[in-house]
Protein backbone atom coordinates (compact mmCIF):
# COMPACT_ATOMS: atom_id res chain seq x y z
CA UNK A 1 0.00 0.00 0.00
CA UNK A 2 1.41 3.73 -0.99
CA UNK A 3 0.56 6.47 0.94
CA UNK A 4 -0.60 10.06 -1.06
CA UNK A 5 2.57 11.34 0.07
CA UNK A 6 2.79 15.41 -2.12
CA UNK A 7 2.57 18.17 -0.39
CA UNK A 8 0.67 21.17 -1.08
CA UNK A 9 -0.52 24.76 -0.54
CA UNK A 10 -3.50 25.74 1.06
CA UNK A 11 -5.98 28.31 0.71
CA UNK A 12 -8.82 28.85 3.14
CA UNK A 13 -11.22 31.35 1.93
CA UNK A 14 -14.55 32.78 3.92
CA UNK A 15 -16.27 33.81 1.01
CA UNK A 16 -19.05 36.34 1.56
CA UNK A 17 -21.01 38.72 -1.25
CA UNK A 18 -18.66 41.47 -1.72
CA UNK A 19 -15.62 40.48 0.18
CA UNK A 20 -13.76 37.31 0.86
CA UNK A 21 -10.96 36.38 3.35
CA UNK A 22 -7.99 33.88 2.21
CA UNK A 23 -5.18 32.38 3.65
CA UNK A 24 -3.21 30.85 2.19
CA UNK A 25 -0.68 27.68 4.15
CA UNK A 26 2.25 26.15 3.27
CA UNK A 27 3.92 23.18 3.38
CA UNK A 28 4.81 23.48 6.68
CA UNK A 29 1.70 25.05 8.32
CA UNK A 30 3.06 28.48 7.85
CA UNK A 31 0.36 31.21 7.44
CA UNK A 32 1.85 32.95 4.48
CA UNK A 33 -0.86 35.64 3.67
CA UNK A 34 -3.97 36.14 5.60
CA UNK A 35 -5.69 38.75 3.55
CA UNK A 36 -9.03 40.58 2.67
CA UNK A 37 -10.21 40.93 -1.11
CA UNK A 38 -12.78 41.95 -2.86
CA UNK A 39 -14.91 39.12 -4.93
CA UNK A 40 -13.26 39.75 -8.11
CA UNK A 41 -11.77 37.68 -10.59
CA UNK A 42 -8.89 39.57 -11.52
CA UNK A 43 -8.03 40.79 -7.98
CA UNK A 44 -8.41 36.80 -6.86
CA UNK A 45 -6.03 35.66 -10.23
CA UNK A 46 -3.14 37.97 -8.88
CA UNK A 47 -3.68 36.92 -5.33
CA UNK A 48 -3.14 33.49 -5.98
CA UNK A 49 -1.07 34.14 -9.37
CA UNK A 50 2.18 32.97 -6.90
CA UNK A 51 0.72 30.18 -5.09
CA UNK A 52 -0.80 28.52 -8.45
CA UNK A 53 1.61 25.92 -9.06
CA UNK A 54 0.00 23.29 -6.57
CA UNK A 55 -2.23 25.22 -4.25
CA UNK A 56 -5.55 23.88 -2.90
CA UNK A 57 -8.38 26.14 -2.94
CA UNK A 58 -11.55 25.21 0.06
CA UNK A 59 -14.48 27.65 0.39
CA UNK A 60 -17.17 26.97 2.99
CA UNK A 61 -20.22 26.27 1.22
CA UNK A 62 -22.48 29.98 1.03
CA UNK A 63 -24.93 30.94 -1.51
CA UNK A 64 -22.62 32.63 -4.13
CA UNK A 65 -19.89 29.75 -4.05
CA UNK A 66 -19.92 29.17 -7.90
CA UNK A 67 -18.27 32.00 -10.10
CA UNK A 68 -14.96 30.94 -7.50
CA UNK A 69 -15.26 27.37 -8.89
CA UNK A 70 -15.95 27.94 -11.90
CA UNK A 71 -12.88 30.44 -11.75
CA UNK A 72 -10.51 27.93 -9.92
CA UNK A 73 -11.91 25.60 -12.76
CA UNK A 74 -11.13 27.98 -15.77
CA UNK A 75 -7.22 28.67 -14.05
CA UNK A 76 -6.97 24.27 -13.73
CA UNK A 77 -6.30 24.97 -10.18
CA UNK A 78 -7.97 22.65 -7.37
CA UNK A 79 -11.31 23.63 -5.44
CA UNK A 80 -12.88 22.03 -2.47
CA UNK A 81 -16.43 22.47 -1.48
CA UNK A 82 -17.60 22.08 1.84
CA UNK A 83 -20.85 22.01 3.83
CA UNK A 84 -20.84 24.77 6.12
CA UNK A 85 -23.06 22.63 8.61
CA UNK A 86 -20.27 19.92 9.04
CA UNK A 87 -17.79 22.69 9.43
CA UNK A 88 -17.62 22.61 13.48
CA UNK A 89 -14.41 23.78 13.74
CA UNK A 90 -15.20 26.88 12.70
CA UNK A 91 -18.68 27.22 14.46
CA UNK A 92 -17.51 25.61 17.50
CA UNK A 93 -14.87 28.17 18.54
CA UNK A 94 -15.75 30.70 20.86
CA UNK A 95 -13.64 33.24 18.80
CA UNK A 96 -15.23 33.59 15.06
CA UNK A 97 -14.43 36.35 12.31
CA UNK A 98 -13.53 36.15 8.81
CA UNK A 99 -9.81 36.33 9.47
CA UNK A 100 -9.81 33.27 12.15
CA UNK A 101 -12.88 31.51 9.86
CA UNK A 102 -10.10 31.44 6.84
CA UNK A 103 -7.52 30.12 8.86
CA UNK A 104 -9.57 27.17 10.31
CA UNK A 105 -10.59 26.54 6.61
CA UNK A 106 -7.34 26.45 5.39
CA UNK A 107 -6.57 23.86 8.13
CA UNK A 108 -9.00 21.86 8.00
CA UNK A 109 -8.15 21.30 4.23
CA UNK A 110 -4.57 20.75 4.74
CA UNK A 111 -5.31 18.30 7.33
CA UNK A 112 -7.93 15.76 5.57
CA UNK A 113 -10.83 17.08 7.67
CA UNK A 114 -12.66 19.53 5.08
CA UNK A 115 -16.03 18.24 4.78
């Protein structure tokens, strides 16, 4: 039996209307950017223009989730959905804003546990 063994970037996002929150992980659980954007396409290709070579993209599941797949989808770069409900990491803390929220996300990619 072989083990999935590469390693990757991660990048938590809190996505919300107008604004999103991403941070982005590396290899070795670094925070390397924690940073607010606007929903934009462009703004969100040179964001993650330097992370694109194997970074991991996970967005908690909200209403206007799909133009950032479909994005992440158009650039061949890899997006995780997942269900805000199963998310209790994130709803569970007594601390919670967008900055800690994309953080948690990012972590709970990197470690196997993004539902």
């Amino acid at each position: 039996m072989e083990f999935y063994k590469k390693q990757h970037t991660y990048c938590g996002i809190d996505l919300h209307t107008h604004k999103m929150r991403c941070c982005v992980l590396n290899k070795k659980n670094e925070e390397l950017i924690n940073k607010n954007l606007d929903c934009d396409q462009n703004i969100f290709k040179k964001f993650i223009s330097k992370y694109k070579k194997d970074v991991i993209i996970g967005v908690e599941c909200i209403f206007s989730w799909y133009w950032i797949a479909d994005f992440c989808a158009e650039l061949g770069l890899q997006f995780v959905l997942g269900h805000a409900l199963y998310m209790k990491a994130i709803h569970g803390g007594k601390a919670k804003n967008d900055k800690i929220d994309a953080r948690k996300i990012a972590h709970l990619l990197k470690g196997g546990n993004f539902l």
